[in-house]
PDB file of N, CA and C in Angstrom:
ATOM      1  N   UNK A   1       0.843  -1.184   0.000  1.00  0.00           N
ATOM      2  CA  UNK A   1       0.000   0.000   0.000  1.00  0.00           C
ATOM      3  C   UNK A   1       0.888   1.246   0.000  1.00  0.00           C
ATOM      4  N   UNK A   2       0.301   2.305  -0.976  1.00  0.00           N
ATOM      5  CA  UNK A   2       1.676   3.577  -0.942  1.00  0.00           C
ATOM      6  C   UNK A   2       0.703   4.522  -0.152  1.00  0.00           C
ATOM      7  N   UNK A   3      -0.850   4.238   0.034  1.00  0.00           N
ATOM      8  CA  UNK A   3      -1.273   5.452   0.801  1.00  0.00           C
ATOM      9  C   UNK A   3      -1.611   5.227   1.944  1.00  0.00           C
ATOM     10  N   UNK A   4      -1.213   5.771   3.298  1.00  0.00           N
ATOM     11  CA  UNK A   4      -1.633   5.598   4.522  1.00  0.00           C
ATOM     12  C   UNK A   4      -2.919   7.066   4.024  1.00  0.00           C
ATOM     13  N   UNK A   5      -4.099   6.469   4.992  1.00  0.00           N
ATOM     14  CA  UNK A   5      -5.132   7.593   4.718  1.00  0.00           C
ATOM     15  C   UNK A   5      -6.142   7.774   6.019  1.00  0.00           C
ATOM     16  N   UNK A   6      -6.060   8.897   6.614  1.00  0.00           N
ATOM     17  CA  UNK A   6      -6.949   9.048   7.698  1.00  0.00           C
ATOM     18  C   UNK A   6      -7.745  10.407   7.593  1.00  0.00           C
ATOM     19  N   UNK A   7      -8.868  10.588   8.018  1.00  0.00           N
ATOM     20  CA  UNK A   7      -9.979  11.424   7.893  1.00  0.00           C
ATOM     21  C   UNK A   7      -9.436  12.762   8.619  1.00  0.00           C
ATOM     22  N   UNK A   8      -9.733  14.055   8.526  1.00  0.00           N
ATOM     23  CA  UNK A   8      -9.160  14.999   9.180  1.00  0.00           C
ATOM     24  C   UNK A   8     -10.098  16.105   9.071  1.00  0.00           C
ATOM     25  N   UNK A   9     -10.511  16.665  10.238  1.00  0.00           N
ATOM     26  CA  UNK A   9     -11.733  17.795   9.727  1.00  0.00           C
ATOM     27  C   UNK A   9     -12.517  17.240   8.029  1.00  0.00           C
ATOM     28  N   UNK A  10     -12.461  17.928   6.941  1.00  0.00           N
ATOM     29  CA  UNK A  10     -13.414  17.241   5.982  1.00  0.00           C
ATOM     30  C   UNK A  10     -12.644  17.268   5.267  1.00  0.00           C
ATOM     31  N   UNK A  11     -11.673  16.702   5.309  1.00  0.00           N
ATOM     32  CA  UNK A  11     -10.817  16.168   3.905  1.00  0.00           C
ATOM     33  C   UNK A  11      -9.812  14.927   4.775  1.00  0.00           C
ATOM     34  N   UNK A  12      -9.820  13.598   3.733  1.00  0.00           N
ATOM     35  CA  UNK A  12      -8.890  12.569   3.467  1.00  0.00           C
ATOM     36  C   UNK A  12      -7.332  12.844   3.149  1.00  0.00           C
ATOM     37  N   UNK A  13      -6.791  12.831   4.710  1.00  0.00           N
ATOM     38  CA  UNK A  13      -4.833  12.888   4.156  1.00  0.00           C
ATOM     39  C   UNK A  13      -5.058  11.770   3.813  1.00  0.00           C
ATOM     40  N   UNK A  14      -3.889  11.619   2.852  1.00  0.00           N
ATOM     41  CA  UNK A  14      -3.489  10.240   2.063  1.00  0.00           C
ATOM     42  C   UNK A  14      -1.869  10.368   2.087  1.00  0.00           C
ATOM     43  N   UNK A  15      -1.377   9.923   2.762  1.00  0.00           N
ATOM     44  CA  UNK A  15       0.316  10.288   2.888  1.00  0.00           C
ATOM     45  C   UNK A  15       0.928   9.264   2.020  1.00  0.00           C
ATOM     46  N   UNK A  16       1.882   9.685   1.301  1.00  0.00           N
ATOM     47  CA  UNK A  16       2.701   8.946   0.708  1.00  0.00           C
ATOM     48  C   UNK A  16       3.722   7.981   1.382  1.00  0.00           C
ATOM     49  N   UNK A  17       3.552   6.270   1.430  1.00  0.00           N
ATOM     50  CA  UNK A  17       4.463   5.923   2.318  1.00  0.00           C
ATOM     51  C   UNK A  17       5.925   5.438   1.450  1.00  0.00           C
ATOM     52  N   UNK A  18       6.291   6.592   0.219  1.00  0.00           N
ATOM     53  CA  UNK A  18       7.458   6.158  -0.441  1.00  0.00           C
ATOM     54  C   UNK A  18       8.455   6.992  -0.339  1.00  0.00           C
ATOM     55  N   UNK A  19       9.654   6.944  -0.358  1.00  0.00           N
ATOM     56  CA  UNK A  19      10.998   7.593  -0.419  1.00  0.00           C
ATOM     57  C   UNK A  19      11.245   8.357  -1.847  1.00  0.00           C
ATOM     58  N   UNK A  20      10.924   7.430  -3.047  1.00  0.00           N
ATOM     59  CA  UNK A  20      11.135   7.673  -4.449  1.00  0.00           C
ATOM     60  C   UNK A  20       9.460   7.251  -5.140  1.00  0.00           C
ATOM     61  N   UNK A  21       9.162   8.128  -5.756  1.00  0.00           N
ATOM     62  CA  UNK A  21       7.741   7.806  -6.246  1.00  0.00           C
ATOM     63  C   UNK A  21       8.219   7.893  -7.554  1.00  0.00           C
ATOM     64  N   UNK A  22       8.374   7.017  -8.288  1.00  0.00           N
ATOM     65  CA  UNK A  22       8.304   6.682  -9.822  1.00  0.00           C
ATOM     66  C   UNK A  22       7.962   5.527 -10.325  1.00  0.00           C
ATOM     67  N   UNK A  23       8.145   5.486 -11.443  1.00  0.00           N
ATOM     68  CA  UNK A  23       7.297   4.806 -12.518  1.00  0.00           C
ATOM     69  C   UNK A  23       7.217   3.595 -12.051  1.00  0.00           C
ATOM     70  N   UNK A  24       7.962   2.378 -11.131  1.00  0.00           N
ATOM     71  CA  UNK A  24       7.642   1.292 -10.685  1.00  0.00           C
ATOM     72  C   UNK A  24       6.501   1.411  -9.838  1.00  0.00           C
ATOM     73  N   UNK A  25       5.894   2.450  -9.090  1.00  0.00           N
ATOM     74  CA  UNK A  25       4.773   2.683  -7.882  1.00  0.00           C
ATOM     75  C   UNK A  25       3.714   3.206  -8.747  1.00  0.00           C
ATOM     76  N   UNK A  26       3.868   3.816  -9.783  1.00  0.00           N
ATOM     77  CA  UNK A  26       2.700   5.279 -10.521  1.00  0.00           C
ATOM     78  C   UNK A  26       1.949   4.307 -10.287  1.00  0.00           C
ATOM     79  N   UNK A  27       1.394   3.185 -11.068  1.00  0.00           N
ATOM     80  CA  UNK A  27       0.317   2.386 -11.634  1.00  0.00           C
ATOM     81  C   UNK A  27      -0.271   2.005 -10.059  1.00  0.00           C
ATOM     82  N   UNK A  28       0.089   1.923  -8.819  1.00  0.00           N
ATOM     83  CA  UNK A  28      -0.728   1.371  -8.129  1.00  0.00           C
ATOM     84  C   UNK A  28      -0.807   3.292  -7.190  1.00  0.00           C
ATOM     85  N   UNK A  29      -0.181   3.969  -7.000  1.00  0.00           N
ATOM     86  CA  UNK A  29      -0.417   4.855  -6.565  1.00  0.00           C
ATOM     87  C   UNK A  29      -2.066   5.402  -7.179  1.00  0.00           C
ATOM     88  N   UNK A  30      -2.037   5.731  -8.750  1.00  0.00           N
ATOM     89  CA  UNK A  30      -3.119   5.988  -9.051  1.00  0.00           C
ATOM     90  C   UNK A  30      -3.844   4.879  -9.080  1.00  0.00           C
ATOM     91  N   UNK A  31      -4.123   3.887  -9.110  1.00  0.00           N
ATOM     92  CA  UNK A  31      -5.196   2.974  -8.494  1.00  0.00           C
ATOM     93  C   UNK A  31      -5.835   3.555  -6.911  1.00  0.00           C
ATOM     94  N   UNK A  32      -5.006   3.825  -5.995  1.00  0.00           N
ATOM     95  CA  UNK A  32      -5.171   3.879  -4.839  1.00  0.00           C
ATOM     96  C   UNK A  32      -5.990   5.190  -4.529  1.00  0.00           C
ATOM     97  N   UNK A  33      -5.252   6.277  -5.386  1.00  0.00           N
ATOM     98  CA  UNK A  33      -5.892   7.531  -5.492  1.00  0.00           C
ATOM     99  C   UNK A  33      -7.033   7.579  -6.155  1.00  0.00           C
ATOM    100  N   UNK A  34      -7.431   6.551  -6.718  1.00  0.00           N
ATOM    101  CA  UNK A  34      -8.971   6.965  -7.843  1.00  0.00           C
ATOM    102  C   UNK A  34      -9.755   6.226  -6.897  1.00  0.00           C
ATOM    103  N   UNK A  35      -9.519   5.229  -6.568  1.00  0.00           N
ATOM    104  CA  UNK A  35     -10.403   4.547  -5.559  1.00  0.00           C
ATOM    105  C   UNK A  35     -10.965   5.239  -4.747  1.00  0.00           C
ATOM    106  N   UNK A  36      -9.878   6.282  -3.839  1.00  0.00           N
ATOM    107  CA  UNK A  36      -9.980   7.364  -2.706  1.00  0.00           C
ATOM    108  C   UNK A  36     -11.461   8.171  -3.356  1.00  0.00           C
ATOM    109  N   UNK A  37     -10.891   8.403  -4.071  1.00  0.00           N
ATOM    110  CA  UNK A  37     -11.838   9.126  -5.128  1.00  0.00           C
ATOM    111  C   UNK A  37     -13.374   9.321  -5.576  1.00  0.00           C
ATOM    112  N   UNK A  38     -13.108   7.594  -6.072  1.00  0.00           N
ATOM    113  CA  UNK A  38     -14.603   6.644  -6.553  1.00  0.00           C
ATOM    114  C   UNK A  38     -15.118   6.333  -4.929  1.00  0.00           C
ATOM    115  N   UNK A  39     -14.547   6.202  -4.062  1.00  0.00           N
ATOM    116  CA  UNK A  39     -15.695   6.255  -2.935  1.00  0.00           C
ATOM    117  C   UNK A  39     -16.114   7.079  -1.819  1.00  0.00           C
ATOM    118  N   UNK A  40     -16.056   8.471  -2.617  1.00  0.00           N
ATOM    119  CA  UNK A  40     -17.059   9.542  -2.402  1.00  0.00           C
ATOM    120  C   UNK A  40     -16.328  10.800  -1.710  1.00  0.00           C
ATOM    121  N   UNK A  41     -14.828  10.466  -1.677  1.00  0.00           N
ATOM    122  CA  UNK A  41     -14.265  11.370  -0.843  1.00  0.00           C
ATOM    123  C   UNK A  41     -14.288  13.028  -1.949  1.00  0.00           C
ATOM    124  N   UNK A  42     -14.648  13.834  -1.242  1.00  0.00           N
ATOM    125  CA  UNK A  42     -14.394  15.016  -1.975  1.00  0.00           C
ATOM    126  C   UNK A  42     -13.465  16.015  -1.731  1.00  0.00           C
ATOM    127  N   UNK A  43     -12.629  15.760  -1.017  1.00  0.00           N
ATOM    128  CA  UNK A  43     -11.052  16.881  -0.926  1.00  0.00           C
ATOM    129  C   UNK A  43     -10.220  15.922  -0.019  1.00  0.00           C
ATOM    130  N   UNK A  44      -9.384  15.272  -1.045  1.00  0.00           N
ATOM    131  CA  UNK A  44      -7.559  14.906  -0.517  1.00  0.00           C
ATOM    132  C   UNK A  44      -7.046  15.261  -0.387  1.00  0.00           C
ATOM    133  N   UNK A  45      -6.123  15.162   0.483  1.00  0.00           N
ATOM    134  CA  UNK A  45      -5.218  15.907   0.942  1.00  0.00           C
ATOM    135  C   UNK A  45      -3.729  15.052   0.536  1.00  0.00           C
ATOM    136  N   UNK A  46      -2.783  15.157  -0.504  1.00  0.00           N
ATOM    137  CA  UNK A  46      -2.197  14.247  -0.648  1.00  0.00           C
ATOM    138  C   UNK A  46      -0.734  15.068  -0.313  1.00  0.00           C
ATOM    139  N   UNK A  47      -0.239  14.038   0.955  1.00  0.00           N
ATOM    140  CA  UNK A  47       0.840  14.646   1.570  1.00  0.00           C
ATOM    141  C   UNK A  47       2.245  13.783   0.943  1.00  0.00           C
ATOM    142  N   UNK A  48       3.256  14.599   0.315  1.00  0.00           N
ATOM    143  CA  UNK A  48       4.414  14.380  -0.067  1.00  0.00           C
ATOM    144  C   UNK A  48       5.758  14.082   0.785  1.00  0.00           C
ATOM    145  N   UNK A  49       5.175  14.594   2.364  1.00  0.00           N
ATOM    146  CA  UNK A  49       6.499  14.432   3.306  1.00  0.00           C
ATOM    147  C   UNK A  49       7.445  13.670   3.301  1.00  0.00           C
ATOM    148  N   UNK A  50       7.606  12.198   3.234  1.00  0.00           N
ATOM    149  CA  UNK A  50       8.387  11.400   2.954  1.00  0.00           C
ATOM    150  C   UNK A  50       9.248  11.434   1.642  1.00  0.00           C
ATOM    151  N   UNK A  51       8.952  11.746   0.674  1.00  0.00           N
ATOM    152  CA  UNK A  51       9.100  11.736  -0.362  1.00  0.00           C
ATOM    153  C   UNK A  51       9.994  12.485  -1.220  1.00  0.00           C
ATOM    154  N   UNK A  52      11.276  12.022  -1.503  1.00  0.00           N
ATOM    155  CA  UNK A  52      12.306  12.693  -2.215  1.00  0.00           C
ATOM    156  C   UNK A  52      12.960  12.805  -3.208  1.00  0.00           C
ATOM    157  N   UNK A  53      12.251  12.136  -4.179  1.00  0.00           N
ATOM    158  CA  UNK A  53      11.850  12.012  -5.363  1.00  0.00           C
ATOM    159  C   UNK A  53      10.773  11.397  -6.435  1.00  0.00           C
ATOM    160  N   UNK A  54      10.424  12.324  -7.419  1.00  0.00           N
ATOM    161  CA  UNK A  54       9.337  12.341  -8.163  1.00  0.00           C
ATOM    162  C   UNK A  54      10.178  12.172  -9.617  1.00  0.00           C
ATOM    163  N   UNK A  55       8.945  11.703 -10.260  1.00  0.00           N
ATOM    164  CA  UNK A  55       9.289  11.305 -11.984  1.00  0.00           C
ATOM    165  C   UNK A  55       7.949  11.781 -12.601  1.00  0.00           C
ATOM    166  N   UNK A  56       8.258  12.203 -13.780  1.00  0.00           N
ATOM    167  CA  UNK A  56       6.967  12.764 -14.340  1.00  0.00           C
ATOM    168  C   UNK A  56       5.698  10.850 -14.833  1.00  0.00           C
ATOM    169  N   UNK A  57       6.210  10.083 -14.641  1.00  0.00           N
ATOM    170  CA  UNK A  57       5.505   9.121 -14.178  1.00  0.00           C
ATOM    171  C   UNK A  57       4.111   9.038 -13.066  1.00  0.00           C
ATOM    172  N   UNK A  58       4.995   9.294 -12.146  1.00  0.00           N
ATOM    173  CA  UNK A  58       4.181   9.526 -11.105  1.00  0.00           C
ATOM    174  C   UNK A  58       3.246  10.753 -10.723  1.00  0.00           C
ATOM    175  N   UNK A  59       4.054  12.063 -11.967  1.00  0.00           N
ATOM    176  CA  UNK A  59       3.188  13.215 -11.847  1.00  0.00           C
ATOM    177  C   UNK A  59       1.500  12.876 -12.805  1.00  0.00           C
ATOM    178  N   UNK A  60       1.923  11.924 -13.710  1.00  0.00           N
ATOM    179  CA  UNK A  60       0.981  11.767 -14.660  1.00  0.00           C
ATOM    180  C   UNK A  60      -0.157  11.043 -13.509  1.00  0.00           C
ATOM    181  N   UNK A  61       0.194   9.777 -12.924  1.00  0.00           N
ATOM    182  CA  UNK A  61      -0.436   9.218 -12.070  1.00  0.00           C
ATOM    183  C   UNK A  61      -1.912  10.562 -11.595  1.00  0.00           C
ATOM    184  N   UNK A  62      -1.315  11.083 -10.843  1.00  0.00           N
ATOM    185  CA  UNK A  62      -1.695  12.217 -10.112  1.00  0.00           C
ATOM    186  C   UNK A  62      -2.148  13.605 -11.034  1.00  0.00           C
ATOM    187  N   UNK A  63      -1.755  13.825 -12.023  1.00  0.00           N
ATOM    188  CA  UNK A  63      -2.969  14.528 -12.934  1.00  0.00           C
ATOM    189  C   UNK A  63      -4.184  13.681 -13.169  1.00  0.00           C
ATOM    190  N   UNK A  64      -3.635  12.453 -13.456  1.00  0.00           N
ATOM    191  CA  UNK A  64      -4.896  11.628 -13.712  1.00  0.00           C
ATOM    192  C   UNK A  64      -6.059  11.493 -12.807  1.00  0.00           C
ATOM    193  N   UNK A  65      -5.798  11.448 -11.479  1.00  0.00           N
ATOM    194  CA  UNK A  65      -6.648  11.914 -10.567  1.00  0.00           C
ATOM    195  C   UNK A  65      -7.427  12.826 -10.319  1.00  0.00           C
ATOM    196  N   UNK A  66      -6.351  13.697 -10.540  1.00  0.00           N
ATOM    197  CA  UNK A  66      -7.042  15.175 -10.650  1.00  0.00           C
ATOM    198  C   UNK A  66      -7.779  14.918 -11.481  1.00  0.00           C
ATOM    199  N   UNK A  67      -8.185  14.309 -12.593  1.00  0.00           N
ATOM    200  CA  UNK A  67      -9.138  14.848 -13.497  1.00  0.00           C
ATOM    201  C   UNK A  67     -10.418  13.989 -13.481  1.00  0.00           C
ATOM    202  N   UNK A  68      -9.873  12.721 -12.462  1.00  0.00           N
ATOM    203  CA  UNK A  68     -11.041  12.032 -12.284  1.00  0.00           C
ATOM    204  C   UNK A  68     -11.668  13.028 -11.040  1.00  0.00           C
ATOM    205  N   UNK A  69     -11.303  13.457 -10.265  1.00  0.00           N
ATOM    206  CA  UNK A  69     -12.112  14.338  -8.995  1.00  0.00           C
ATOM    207  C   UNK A  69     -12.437  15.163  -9.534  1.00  0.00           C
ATOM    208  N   UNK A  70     -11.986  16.040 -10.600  1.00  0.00           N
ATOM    209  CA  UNK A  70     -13.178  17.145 -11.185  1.00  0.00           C
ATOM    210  C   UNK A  70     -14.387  16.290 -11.369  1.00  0.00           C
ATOM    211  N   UNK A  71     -14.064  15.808 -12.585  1.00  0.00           N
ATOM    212  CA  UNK A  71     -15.711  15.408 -12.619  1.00  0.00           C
ATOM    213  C   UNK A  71     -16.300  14.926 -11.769  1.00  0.00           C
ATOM    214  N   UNK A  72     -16.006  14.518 -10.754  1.00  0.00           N
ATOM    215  CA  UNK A  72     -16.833  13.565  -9.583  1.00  0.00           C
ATOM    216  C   UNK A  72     -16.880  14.973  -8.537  1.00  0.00           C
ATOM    217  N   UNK A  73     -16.741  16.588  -8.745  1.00  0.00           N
ATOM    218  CA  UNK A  73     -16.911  17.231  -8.264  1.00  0.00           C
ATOM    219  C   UNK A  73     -16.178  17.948  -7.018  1.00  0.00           C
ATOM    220  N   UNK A  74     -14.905  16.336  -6.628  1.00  0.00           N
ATOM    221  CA  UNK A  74     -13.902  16.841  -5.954  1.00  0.00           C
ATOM    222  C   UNK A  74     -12.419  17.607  -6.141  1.00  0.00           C
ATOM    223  N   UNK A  75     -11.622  17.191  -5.414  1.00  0.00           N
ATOM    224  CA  UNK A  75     -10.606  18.317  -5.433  1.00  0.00           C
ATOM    225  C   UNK A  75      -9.629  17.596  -4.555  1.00  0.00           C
ATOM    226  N   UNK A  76      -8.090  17.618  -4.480  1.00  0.00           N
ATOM    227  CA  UNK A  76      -7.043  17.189  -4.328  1.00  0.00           C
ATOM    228  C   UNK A  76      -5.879  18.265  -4.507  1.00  0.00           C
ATOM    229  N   UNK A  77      -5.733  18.584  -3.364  1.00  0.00           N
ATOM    230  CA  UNK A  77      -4.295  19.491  -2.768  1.00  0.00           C
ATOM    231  C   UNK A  77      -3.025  19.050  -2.927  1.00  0.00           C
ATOM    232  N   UNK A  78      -2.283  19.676  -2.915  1.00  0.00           N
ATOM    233  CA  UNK A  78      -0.900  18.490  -2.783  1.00  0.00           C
ATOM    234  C   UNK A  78       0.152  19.819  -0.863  1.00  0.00           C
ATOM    235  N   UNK A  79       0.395  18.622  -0.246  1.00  0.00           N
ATOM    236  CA  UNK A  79       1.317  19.411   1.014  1.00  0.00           C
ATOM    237  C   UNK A  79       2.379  18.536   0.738  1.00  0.00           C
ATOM    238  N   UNK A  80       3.773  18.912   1.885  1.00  0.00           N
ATOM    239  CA  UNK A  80       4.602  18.925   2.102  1.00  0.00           C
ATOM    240  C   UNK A  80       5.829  18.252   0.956  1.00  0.00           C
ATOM    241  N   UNK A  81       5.671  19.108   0.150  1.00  0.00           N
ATOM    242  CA  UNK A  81       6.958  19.220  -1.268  1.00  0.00           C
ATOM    243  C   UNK A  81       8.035  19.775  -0.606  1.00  0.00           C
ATOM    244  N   UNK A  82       9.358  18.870  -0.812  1.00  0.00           N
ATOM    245  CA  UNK A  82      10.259  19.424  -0.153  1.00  0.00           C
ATOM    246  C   UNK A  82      11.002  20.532  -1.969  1.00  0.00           C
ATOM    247  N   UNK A  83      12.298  21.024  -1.346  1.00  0.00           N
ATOM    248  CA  UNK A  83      12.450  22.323  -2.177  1.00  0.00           C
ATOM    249  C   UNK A  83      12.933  21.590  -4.038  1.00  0.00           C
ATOM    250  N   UNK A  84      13.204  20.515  -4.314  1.00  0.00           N
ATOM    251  CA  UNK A  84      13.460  19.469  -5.364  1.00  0.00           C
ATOM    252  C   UNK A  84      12.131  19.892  -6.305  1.00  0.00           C
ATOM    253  N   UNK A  85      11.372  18.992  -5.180  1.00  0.00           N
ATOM    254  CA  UNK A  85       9.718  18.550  -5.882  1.00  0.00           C
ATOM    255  C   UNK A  85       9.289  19.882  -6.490  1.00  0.00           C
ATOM    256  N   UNK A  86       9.116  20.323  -5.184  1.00  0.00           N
ATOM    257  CA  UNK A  86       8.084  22.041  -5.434  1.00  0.00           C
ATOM    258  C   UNK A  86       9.064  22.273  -6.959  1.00  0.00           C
ATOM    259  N   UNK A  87      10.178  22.414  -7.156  1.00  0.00           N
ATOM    260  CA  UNK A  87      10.487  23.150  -8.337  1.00  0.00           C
ATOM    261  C   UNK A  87      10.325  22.507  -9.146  1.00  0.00           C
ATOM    262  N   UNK A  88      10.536  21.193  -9.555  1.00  0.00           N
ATOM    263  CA  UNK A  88       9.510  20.628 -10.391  1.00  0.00           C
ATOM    264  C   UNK A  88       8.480  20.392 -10.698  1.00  0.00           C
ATOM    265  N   UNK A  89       7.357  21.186  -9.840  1.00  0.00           N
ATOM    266  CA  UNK A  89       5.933  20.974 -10.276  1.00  0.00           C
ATOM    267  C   UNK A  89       5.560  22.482 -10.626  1.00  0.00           C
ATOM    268  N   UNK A  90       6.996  23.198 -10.483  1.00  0.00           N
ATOM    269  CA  UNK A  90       6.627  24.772 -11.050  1.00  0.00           C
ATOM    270  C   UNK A  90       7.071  24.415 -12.428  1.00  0.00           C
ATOM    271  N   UNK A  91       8.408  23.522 -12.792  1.00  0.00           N
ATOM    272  CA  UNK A  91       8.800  23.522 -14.552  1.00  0.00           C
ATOM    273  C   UNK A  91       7.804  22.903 -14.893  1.00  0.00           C
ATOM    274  N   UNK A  92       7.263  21.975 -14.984  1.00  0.00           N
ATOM    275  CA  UNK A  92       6.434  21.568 -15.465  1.00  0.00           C
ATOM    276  C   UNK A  92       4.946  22.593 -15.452  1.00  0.00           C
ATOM    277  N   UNK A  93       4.921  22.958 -14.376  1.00  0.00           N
ATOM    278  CA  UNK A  93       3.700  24.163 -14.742  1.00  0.00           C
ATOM    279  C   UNK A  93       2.358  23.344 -13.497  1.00  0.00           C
ATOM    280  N   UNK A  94       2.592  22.277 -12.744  1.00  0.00           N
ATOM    281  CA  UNK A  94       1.577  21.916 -12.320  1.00  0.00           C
ATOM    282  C   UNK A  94       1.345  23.096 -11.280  1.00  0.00           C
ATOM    283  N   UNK A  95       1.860  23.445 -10.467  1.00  0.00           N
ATOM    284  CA  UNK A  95       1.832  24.643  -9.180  1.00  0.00           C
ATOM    285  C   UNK A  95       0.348  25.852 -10.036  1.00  0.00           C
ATOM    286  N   UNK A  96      -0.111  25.563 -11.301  1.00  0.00           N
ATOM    287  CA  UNK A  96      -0.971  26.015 -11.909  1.00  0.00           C
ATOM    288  C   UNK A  96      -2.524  25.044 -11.903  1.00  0.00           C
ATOM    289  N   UNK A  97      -1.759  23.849 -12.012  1.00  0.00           N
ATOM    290  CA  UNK A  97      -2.940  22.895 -11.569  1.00  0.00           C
ATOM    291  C   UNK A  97      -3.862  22.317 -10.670  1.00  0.00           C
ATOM    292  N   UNK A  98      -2.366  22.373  -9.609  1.00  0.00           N
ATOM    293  CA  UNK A  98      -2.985  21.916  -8.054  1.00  0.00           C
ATOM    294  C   UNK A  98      -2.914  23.005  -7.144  1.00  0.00           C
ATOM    295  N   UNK A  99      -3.584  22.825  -6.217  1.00  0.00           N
ATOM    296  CA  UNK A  99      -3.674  23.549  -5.269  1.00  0.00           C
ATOM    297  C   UNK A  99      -2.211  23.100  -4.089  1.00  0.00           C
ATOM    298  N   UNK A 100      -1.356  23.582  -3.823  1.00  0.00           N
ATOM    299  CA  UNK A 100      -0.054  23.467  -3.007  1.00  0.00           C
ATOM    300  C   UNK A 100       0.493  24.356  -1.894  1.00  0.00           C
ATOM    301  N   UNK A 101       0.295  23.503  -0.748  1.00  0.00           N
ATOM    302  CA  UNK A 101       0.479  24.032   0.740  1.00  0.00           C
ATOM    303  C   UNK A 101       1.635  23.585   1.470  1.00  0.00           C
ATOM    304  N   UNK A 102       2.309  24.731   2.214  1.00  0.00           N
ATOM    305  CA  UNK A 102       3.257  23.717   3.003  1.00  0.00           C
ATOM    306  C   UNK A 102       2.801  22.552   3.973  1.00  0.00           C
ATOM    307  N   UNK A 103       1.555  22.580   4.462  1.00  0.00           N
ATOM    308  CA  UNK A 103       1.297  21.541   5.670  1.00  0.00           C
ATOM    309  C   UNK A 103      -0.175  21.010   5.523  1.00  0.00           C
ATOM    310  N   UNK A 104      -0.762  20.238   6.102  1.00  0.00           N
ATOM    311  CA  UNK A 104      -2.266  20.056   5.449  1.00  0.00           C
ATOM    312  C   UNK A 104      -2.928  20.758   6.657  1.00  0.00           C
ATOM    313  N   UNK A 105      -2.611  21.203   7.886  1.00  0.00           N
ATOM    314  CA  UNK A 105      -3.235  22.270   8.093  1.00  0.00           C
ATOM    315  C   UNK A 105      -3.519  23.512   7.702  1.00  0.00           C
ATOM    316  N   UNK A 106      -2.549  24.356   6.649  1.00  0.00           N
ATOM    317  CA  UNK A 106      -2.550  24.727   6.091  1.00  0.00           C
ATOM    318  C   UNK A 106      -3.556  24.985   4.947  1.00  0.00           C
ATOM    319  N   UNK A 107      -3.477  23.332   3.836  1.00  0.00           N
ATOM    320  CA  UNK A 107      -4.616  23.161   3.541  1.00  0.00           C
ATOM    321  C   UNK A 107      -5.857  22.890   3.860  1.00  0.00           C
ATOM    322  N   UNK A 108      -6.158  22.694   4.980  1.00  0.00           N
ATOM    323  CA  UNK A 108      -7.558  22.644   5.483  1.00  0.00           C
ATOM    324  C   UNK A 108      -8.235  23.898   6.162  1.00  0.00           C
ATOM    325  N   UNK A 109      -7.398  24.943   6.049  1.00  0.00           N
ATOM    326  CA  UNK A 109      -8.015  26.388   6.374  1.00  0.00           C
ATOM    327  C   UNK A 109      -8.000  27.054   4.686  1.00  0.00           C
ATOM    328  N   UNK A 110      -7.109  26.634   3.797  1.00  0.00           N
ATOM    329  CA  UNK A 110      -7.114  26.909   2.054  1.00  0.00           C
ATOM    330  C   UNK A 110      -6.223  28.498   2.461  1.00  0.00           C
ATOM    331  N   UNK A 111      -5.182  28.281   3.201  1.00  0.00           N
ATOM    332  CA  UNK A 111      -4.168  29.613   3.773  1.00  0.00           C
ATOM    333  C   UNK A 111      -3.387  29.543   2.017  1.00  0.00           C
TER     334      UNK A 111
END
């Protein structure tokens, strides 16, 4: 399992329990995340803390989500990007896509 997930005021953290999130994990990460998804949750909170490297693999994973929670009316944050990540989700341009907080308290006030 890559998502530990517990309920928090009204949104689902889903913490990442990986060191390196790429292309060997994407395929079950987004399984895990659409599921989150498909059963009714409407704002994730998907926390990066552990996590010290990303591959545009795994970013795809996670657009893909995103686009399944639009239509299902929800929404998916991304917290704790350390200074690597965060600048890669600015080259790539996602920091336009997702919503990105330092902490998920943070995101759960939408600071």
């Amino acid at each position: 399992m890559i998502l530990q997930t517990h309920l928090l005021d009204n949104a689902l953290i889903a913490d990442i329990q990986l060191k390196e999130a790429n292309l060997a994990n994407s395929e079950q990460f987004k399984s895990e995340l659409t599921n989150l998804i498909n059963s009714g949750n409407k704002f994730v909170i998907v926390n990066f803390e552990q996590v010290i490297y990303v591959d545009s693999s795994f970013l795809g994973a996670l657009v893909s989500a995103l686009k399944l929670a639009m239509n299902k009316a929800a929404d998916i944050a991304v917290v704790g990007l350390n200074s690597d990540i965060r600048s890669l989700f600015q080259l790539v341009r996602l920091d336009k896509v997702f919503r990105i907080y330092t902490n998920t308290q943070e995101a759960l006030t939408g600071a």
